[in-house]
Protein backbone atom coordinates (compact mmCIF):
# COMPACT_ATOMS: atom_id res chain seq x y z
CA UNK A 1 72.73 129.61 112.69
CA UNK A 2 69.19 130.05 112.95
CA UNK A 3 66.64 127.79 112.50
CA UNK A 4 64.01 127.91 110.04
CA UNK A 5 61.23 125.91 110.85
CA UNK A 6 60.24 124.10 114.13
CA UNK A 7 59.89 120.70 114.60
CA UNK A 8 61.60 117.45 114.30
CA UNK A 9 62.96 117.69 110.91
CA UNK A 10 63.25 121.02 110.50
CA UNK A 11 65.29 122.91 107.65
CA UNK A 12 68.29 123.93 108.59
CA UNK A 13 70.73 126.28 106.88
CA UNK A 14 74.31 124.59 106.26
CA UNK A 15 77.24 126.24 105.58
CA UNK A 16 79.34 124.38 103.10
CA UNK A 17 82.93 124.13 103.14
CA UNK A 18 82.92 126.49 100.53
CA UNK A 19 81.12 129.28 102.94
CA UNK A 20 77.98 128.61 100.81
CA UNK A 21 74.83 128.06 102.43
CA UNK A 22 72.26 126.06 101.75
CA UNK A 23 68.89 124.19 103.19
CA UNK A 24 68.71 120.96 104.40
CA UNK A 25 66.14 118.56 106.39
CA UNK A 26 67.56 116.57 108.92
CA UNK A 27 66.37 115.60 112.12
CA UNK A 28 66.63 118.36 115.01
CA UNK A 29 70.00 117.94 116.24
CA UNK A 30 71.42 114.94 114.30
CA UNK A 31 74.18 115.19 111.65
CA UNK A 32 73.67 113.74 107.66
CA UNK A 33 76.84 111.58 107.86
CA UNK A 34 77.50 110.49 103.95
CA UNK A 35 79.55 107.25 103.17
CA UNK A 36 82.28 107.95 100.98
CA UNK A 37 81.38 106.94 97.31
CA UNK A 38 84.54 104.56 96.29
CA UNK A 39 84.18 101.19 97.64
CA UNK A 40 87.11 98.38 97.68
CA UNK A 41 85.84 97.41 94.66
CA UNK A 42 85.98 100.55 93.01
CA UNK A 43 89.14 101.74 94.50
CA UNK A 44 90.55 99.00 92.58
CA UNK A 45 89.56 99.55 89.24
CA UNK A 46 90.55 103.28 89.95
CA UNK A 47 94.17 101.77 90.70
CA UNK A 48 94.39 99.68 88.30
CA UNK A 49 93.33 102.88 86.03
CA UNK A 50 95.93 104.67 87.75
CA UNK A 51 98.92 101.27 86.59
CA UNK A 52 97.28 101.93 83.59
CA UNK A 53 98.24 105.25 83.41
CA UNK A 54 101.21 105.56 84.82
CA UNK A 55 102.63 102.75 82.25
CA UNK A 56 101.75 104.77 79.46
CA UNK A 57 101.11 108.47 80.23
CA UNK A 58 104.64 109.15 79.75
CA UNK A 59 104.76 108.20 76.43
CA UNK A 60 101.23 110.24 75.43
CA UNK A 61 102.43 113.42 76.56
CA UNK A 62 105.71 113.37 75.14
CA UNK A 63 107.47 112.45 78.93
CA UNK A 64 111.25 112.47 79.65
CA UNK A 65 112.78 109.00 79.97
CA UNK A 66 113.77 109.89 83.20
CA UNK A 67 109.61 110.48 83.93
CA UNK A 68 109.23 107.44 82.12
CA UNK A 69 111.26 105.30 84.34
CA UNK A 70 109.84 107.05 87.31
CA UNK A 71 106.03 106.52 86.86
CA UNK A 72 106.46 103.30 85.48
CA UNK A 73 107.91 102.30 88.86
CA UNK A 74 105.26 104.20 90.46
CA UNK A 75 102.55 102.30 88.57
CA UNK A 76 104.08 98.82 89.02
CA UNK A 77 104.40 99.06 93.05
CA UNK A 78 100.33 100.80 92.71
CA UNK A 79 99.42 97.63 90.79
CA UNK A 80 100.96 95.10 92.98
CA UNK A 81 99.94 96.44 96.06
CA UNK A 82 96.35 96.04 94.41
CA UNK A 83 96.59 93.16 92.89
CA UNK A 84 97.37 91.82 96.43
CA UNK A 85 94.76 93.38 98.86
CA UNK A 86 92.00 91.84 100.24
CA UNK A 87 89.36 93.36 97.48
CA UNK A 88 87.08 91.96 95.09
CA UNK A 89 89.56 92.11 91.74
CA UNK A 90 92.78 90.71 93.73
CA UNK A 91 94.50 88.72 91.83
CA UNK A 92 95.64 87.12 96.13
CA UNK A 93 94.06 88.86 99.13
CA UNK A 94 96.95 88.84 101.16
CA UNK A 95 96.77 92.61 102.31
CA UNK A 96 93.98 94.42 104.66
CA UNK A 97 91.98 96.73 102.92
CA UNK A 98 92.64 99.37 105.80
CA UNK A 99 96.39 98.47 105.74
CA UNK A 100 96.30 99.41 101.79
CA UNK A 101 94.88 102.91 102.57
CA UNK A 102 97.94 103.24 105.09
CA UNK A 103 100.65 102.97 102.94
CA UNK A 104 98.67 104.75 99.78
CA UNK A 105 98.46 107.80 102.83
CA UNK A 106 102.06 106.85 103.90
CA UNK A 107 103.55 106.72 100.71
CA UNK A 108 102.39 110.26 99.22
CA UNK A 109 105.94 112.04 100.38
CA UNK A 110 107.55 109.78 97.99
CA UNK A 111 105.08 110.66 95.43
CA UNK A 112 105.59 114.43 95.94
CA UNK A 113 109.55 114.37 96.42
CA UNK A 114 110.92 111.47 94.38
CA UNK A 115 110.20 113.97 90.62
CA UNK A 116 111.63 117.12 92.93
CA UNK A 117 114.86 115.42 93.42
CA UNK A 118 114.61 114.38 89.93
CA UNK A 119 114.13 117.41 88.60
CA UNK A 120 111.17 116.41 86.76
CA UNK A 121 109.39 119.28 87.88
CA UNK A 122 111.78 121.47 85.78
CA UNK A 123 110.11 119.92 82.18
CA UNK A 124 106.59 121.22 81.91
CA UNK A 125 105.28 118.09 80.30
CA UNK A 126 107.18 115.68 83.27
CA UNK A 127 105.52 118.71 85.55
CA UNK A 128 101.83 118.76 84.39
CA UNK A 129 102.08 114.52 84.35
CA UNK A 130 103.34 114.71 87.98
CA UNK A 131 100.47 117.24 88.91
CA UNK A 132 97.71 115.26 87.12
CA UNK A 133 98.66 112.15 88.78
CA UNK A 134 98.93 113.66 92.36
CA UNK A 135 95.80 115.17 91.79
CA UNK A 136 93.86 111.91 90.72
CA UNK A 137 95.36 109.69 93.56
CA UNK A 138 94.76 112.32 96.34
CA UNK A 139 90.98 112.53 95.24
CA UNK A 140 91.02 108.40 94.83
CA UNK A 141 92.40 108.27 98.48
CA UNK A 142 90.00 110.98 100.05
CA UNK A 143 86.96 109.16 98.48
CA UNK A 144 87.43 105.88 99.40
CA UNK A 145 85.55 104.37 102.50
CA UNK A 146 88.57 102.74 104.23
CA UNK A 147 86.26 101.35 106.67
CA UNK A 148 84.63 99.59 104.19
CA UNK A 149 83.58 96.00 105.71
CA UNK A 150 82.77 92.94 103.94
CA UNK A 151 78.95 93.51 104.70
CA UNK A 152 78.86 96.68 103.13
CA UNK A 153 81.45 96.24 100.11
């Protein structure tokens, strides 16, 4: 990439993920490094969102019992594996932050093939519920700061 101006903070052009470019200033030869925007804190409320939802998304969109049974499991384990991590709205810290992103990361196969061998991706509704949810705890996991320390929490 070329450079656009000289200097010590000189505008750069970035190409996005996306392939898109755009300017930005930044020190000559240092990288913007961005923290990640969900903290422990809010990582929990976003679980405890997604308990919430799990418990009774099923029932709003008209879910098989079968679905039913399934995310209400789903939400349970999500809520007690919050409710005991070390962050700020456990109800017991018990378990490491970092150790809490390892089996959220760990435990997505189960999240992906537990409605396949169910079927539950044969019932649109079941189908769309099980998409939604994937979608919302993928993004929850790839935005938190699993690093997070308790100086910067």
């Amino acid at each position: 990439m070329r450079q656009l101006a000289q200097g010590p903070c000189a505008l750069r052009p970035v190409l996005s993920p996306l392939g898109v470019e755009r300017v930005s200033e930044m020190p000559a030869g240092r990288a913007v490094v961005m923290r990640k925007p969900l903290t422990p804190e809010k990582h929990a409320i976003v679980d405890y969102v997604f308990l919430a939802a799990n418990l009774t998304g099923p029932a709003l969109v008209g879910a098989s019992p079968r679905a039913k049974a399934l995310f209400a499991s789903f939400g349970a384990v999500q809520g007690s594996l919050n409710a005991f991590t070390d962050q700020p709205l456990a109800i017991k810290r018990l378990i490491p932050f970092k150790v809490h992103g390892l089996i959220e990361k760990y435990s997505g196969p189960a999240y992906v093939a537990l409605p396949l061998l169910l079927g539950l991706h044969r019932n649109p509704r079941d189908r769309a519920l099980w998409l939604g949810m994937g979608t919302a705890l993928v993004t929850a996991y790839n935005l938190t700061d699993w690093n997070a320390t308790d100086s910067n929490r």
